[in-house]
Protein backbone atom coordinates (compact mmCIF):
# COMPACT_ATOMS: atom_id res chain seq x y z
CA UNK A 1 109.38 129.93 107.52
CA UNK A 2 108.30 126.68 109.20
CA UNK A 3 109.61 123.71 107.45
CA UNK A 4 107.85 120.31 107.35
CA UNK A 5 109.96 116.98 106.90
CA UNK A 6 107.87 114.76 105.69
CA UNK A 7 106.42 112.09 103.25
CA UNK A 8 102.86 111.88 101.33
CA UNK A 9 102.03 108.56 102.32
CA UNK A 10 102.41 108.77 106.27
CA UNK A 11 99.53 110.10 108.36
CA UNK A 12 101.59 111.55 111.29
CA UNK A 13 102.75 114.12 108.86
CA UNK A 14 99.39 114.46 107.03
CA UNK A 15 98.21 115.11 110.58
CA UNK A 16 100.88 118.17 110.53
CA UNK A 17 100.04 120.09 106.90
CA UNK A 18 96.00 119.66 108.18
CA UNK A 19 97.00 121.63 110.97
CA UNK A 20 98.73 124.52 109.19
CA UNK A 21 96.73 124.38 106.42
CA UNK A 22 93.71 124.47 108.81
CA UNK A 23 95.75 127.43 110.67
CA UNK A 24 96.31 129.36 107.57
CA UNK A 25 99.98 129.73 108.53
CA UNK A 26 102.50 129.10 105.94
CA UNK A 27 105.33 126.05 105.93
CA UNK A 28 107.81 124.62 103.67
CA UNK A 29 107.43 120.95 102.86
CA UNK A 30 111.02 119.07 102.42
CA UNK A 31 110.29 115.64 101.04
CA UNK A 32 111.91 112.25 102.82
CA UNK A 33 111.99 109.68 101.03
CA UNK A 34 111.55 107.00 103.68
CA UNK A 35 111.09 103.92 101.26
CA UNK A 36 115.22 104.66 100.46
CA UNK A 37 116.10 104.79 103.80
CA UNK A 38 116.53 108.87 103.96
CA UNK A 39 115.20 109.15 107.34
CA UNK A 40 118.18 107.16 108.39
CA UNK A 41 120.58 109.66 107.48
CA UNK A 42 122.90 111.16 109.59
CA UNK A 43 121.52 114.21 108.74
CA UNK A 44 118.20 113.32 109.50
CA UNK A 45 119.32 111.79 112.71
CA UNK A 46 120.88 115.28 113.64
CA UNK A 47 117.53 116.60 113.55
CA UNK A 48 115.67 113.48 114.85
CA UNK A 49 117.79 110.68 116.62
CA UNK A 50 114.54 108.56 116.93
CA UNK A 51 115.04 108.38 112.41
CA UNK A 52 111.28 109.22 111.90
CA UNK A 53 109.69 111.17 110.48
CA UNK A 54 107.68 114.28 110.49
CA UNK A 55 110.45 116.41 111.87
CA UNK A 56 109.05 120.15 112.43
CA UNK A 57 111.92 123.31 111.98
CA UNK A 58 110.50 126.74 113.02
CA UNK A 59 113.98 128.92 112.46
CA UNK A 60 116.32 127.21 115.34
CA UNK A 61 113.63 125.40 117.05
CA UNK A 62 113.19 121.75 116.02
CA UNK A 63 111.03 119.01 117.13
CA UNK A 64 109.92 115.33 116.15
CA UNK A 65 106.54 113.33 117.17
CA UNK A 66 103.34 114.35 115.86
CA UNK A 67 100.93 115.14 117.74
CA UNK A 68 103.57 116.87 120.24
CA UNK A 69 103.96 119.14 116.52
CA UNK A 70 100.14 119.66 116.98
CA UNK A 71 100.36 120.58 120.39
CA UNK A 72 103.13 123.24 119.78
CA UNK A 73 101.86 124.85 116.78
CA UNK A 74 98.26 125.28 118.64
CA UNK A 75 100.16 127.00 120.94
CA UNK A 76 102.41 128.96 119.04
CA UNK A 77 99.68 130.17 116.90
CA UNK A 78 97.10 130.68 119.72
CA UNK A 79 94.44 131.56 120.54
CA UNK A 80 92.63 129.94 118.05
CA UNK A 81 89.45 127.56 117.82
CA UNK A 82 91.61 124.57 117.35
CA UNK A 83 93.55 124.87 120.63
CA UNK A 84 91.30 125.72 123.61
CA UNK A 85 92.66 127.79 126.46
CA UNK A 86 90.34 126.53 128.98
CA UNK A 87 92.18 123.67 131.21
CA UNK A 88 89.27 121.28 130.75
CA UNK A 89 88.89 121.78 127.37
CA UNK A 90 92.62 121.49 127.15
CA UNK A 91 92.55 118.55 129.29
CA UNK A 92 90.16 116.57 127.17
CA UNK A 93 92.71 117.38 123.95
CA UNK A 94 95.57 116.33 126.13
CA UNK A 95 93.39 112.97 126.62
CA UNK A 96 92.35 112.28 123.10
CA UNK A 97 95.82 112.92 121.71
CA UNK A 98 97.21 110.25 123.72
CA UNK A 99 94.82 108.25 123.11
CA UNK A 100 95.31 108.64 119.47
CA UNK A 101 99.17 107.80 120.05
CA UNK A 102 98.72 104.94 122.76
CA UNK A 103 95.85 103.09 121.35
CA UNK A 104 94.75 104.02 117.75
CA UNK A 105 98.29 104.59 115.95
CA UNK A 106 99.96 101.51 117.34
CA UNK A 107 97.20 99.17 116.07
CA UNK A 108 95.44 100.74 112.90
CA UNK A 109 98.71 102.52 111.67
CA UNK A 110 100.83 99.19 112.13
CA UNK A 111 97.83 96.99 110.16
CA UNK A 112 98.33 99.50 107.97
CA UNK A 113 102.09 99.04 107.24
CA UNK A 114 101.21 95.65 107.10
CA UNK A 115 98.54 95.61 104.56
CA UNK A 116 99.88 98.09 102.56
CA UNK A 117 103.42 98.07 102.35
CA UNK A 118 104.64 94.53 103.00
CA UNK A 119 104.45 91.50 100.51
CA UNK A 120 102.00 88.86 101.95
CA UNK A 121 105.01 86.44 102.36
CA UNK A 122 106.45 89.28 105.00
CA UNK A 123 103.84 89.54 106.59
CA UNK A 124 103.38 88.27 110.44
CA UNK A 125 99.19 86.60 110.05
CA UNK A 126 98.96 86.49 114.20
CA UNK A 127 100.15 89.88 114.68
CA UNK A 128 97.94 91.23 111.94
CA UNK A 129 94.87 89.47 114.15
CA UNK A 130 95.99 90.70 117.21
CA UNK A 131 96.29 94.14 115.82
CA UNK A 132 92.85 93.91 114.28
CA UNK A 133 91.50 92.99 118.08
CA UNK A 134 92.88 95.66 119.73
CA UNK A 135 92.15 98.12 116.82
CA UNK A 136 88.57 97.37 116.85
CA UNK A 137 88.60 97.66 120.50
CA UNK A 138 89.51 101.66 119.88
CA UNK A 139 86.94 101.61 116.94
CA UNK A 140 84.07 101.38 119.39
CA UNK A 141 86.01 103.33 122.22
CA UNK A 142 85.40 106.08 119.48
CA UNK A 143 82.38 105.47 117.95
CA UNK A 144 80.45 105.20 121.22
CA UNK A 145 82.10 108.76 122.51
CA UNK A 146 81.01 110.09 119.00
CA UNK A 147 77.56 108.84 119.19
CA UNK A 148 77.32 111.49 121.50
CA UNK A 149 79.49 113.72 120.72
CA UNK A 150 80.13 115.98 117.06
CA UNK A 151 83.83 115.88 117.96
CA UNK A 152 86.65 114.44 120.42
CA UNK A 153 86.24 117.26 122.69
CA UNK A 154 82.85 118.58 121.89
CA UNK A 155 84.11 121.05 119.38
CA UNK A 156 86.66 120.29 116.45
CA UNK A 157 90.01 120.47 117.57
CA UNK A 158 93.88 119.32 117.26
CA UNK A 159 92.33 115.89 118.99
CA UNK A 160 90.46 115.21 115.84
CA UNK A 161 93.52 116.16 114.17
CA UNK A 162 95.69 113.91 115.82
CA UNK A 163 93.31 110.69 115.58
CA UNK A 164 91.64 110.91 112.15
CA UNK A 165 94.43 110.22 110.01
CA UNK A 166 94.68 106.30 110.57
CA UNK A 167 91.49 106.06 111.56
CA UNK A 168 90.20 107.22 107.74
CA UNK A 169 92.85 104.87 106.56
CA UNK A 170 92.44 102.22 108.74
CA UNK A 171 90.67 100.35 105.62
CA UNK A 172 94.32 99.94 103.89
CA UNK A 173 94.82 98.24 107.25
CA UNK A 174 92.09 95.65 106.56
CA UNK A 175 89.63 97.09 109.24
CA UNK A 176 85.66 97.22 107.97
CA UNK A 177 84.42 100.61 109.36
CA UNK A 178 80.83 99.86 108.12
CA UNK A 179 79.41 99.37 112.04
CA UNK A 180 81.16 102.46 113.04
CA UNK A 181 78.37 104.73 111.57
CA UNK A 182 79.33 107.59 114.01
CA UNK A 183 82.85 107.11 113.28
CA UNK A 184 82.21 107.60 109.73
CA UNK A 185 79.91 110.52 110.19
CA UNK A 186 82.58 111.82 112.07
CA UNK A 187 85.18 111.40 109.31
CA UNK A 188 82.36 113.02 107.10
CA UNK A 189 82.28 116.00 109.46
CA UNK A 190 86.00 116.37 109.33
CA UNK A 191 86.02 116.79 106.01
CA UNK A 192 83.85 119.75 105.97
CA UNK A 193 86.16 121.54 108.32
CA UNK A 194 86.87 124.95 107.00
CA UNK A 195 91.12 124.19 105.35
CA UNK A 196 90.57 120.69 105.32
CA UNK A 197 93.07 119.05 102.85
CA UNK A 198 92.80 115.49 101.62
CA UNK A 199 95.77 113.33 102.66
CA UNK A 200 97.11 113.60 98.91
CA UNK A 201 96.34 117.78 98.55
């Protein structure tokens, strides 16, 4: 069975259990309790030597990064409607997942962190800004690509997967998603997905 290293609270591995949930295809979830430091364990580091976490075990295959997990279990569980075979379709996937890792997660996860799990005396103020600049920047990147489109790629897919996470928490990050109304409907739509799990389920 495919096991899941991960932690409730991070939305790279929410982004994994959406997928198999949403894929119907049983896992094992092995909990890492990051806030002690276990993903700095030599035994975690066997598995991933960048000491993050989710970590992804299918029998003697294992792998680490996200939305590289989503890419392999579309694959490895293909066809289905969340992994097109088409190369344009694919293509467009390929673009919105690094998107999602380039320009959403390094600004509206790391607000996040900030916000959320840091006192206000550890916080850095002018990095907080200059996330909040550059975060908004993707906000309206994806809102004006969703005013036109239902989804990333037309129809729902591991894109969607891969960006929604810290988008829908971006709020813990201090970001106001009010003048994103297509990002929100978005969200909305995401929601109705047939599997979808909340990020606590």
């Amino acid at each position: 069975m495919i096991k899941l290293f991960d932690h409730p609270l991070s939305g790279n591995c929410y982004k994994v259990r959406l997928l198999l949930n949403q894929l119907g295809a049983p896992y094992e979830r092995v909990f890492v309790d990051i806030f002690k430091g276990a993903h700095q364990s030599l035994e975690h580091q066997d598995m991933n030597p960048n000491m993050k976490i989710p970590v992804l075990q299918d029998k003697d295959f294992t792998m680490w990064e996200s939305n590289a997990i989503l890419l392999y279990l579309g694959r490895k569980f293909a066809p289905n409607d969340l992994f097109p075979q088409d190369p344009e379709a694919f293509g467009r996937v390929a673009q919105w997942l690094l998107f999602g890792k380039t320009t959403i997660d390094p600004n509206l996860a790391l607000a996040r962190y900030y916000m959320r799990f840091l006192t206000p005396e550890e916080r850095d103020e002018n990095e907080i800004l200059k996330l909040h600049e550059q975060g908004y920047k993707a906000l309206t990147v994806l809102d004006d690509h969703l005013s036109q489109n239902e989804f990333l790629r037309g129809a729902y897919s591991i894109a969607d997967i891969g960006c929604y996470p810290y988008v829908a928490l971006s709020p813990e990050g201090g970001f106001d998603l009010t003048p994103y109304s297509s990002v929100l409907s978005w969200c909305e739509r995401i929601k109705s997905t047939p599997g979808y799990i909340g990020m606590e389920d």
